[in-house]
Protein backbone atom coordinates (compact mmCIF):
# COMPACT_ATOMS: atom_id res chain seq x y z
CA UNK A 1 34.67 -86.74 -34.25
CA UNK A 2 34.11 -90.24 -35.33
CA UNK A 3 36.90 -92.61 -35.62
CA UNK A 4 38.47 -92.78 -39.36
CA UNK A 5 39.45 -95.63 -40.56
CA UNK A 6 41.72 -96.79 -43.87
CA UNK A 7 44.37 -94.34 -42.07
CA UNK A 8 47.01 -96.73 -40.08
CA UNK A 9 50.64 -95.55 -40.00
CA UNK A 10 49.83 -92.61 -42.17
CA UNK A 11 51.26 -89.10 -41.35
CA UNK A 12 49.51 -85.85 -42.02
CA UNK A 13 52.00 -85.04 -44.74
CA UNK A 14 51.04 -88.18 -46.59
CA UNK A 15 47.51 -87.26 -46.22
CA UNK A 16 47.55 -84.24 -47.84
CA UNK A 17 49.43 -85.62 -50.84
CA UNK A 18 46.85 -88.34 -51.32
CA UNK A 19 43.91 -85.77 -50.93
CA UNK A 20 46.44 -83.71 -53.53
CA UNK A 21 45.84 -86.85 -55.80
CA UNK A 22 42.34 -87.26 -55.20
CA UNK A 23 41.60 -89.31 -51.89
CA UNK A 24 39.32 -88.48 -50.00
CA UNK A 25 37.25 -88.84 -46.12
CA UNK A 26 33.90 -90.01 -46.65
CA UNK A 27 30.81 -91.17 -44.43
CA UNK A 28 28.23 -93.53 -45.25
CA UNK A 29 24.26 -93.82 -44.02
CA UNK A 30 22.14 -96.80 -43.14
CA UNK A 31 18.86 -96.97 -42.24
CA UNK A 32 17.18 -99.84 -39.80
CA UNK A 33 13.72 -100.34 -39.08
CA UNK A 34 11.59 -102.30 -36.89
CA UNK A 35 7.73 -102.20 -37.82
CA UNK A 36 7.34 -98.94 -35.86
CA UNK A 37 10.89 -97.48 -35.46
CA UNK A 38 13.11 -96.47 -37.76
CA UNK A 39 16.92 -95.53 -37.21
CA UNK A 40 18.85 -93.58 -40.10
CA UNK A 41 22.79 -93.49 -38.57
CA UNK A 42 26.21 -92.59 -40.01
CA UNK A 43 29.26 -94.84 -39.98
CA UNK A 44 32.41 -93.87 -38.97
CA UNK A 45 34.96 -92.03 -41.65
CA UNK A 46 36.60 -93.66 -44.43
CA UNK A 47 39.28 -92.95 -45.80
CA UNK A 48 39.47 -93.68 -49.78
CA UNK A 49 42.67 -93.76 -51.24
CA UNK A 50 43.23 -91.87 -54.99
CA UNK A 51 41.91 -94.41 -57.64
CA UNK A 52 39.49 -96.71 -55.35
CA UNK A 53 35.38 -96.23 -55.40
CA UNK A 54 34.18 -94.30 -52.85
CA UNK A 55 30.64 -96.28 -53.67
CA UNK A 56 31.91 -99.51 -53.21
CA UNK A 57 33.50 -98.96 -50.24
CA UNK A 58 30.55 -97.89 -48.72
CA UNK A 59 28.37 -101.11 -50.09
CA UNK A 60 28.28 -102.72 -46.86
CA UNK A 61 26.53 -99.89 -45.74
CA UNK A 62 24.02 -99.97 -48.63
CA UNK A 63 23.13 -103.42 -48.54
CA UNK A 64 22.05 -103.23 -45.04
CA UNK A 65 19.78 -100.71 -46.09
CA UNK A 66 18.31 -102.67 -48.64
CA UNK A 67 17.88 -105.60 -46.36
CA UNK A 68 16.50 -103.79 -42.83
CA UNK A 69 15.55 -99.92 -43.92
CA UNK A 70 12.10 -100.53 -45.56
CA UNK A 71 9.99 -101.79 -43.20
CA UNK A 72 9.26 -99.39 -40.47
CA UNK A 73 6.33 -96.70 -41.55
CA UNK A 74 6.20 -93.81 -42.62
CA UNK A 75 10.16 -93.58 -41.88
CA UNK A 76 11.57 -96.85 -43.25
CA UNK A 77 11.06 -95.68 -47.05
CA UNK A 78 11.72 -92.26 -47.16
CA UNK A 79 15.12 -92.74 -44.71
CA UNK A 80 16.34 -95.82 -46.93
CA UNK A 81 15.89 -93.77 -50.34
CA UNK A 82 17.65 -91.34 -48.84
CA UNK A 83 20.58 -93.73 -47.40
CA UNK A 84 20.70 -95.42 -50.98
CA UNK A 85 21.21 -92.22 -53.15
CA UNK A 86 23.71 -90.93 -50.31
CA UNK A 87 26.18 -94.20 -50.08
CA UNK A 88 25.37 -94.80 -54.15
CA UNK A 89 26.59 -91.55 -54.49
CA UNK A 90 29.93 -92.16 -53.09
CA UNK A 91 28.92 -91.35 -49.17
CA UNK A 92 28.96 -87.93 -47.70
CA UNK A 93 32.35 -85.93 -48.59
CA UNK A 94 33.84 -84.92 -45.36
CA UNK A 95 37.00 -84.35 -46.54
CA UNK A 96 37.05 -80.37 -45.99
CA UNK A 97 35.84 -81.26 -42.23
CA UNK A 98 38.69 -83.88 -41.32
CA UNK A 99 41.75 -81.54 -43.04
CA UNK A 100 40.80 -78.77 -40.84
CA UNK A 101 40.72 -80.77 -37.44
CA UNK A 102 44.23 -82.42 -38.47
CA UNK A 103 46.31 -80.16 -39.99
CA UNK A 104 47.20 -78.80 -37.09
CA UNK A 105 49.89 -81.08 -36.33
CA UNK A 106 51.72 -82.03 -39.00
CA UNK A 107 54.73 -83.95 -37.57
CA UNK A 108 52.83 -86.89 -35.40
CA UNK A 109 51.31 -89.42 -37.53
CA UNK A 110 48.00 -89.54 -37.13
CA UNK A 111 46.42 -92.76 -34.88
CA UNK A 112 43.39 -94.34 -36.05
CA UNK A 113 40.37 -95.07 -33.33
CA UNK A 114 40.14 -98.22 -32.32
């Protein structure tokens, strides 16, 4: 699994509470291209407290699609629209995914990849 971040010193009981009050794990695309190759990858997971934007949280992501997804053909376009309406969209919702693969240990805090 890839590393989540936004989770420091958080326990698995706290996490459920905030997914309780709307948080959630979420995954952003970006797309990079180089006249002839084109890469579409996933960033690692975020966690987004209740209340924040899962969108602009994943802007980083977004903007580098803007600036390097276009130009590799046919690939470039099609991955970067694709990237775009994904991260604009709040990222992919993972949320489901990460719960299942933690709650199996709900006394040890969980520890954030470095």
């Amino acid at each position: 699994m890839a590393s989540i971040k936004n989770i420091e010193g958080l326990t698995v009981g706290q996490l459920n509470t905030f997914i309780d009050q709307g948080g959630r794990f979420a995954m952003y695309q970006y797309t990079i291209s180089v006249l002839v190759m084109t890469f579409r990858r996933s960033s690692d997971i975020y966690f987004i407290r209740p209340g924040e934007s899962r969108a602009i949280k994943g802007l980083g992501f977004t903007f580098l699609t803007a600036l390097l997804g276009w130009w590799g053909i046919p690939w470039g376009p099609i991955y970067s629209i694709s990237s775009l309406y994904t991260n604009l969209a709040g990222g992919k919702n993972v949320t489901q995914e990460v719960l299942m693969s933690i709650n199996g240990n709900v006394t040890q805090p969980i520890v954030a990849n470095a």
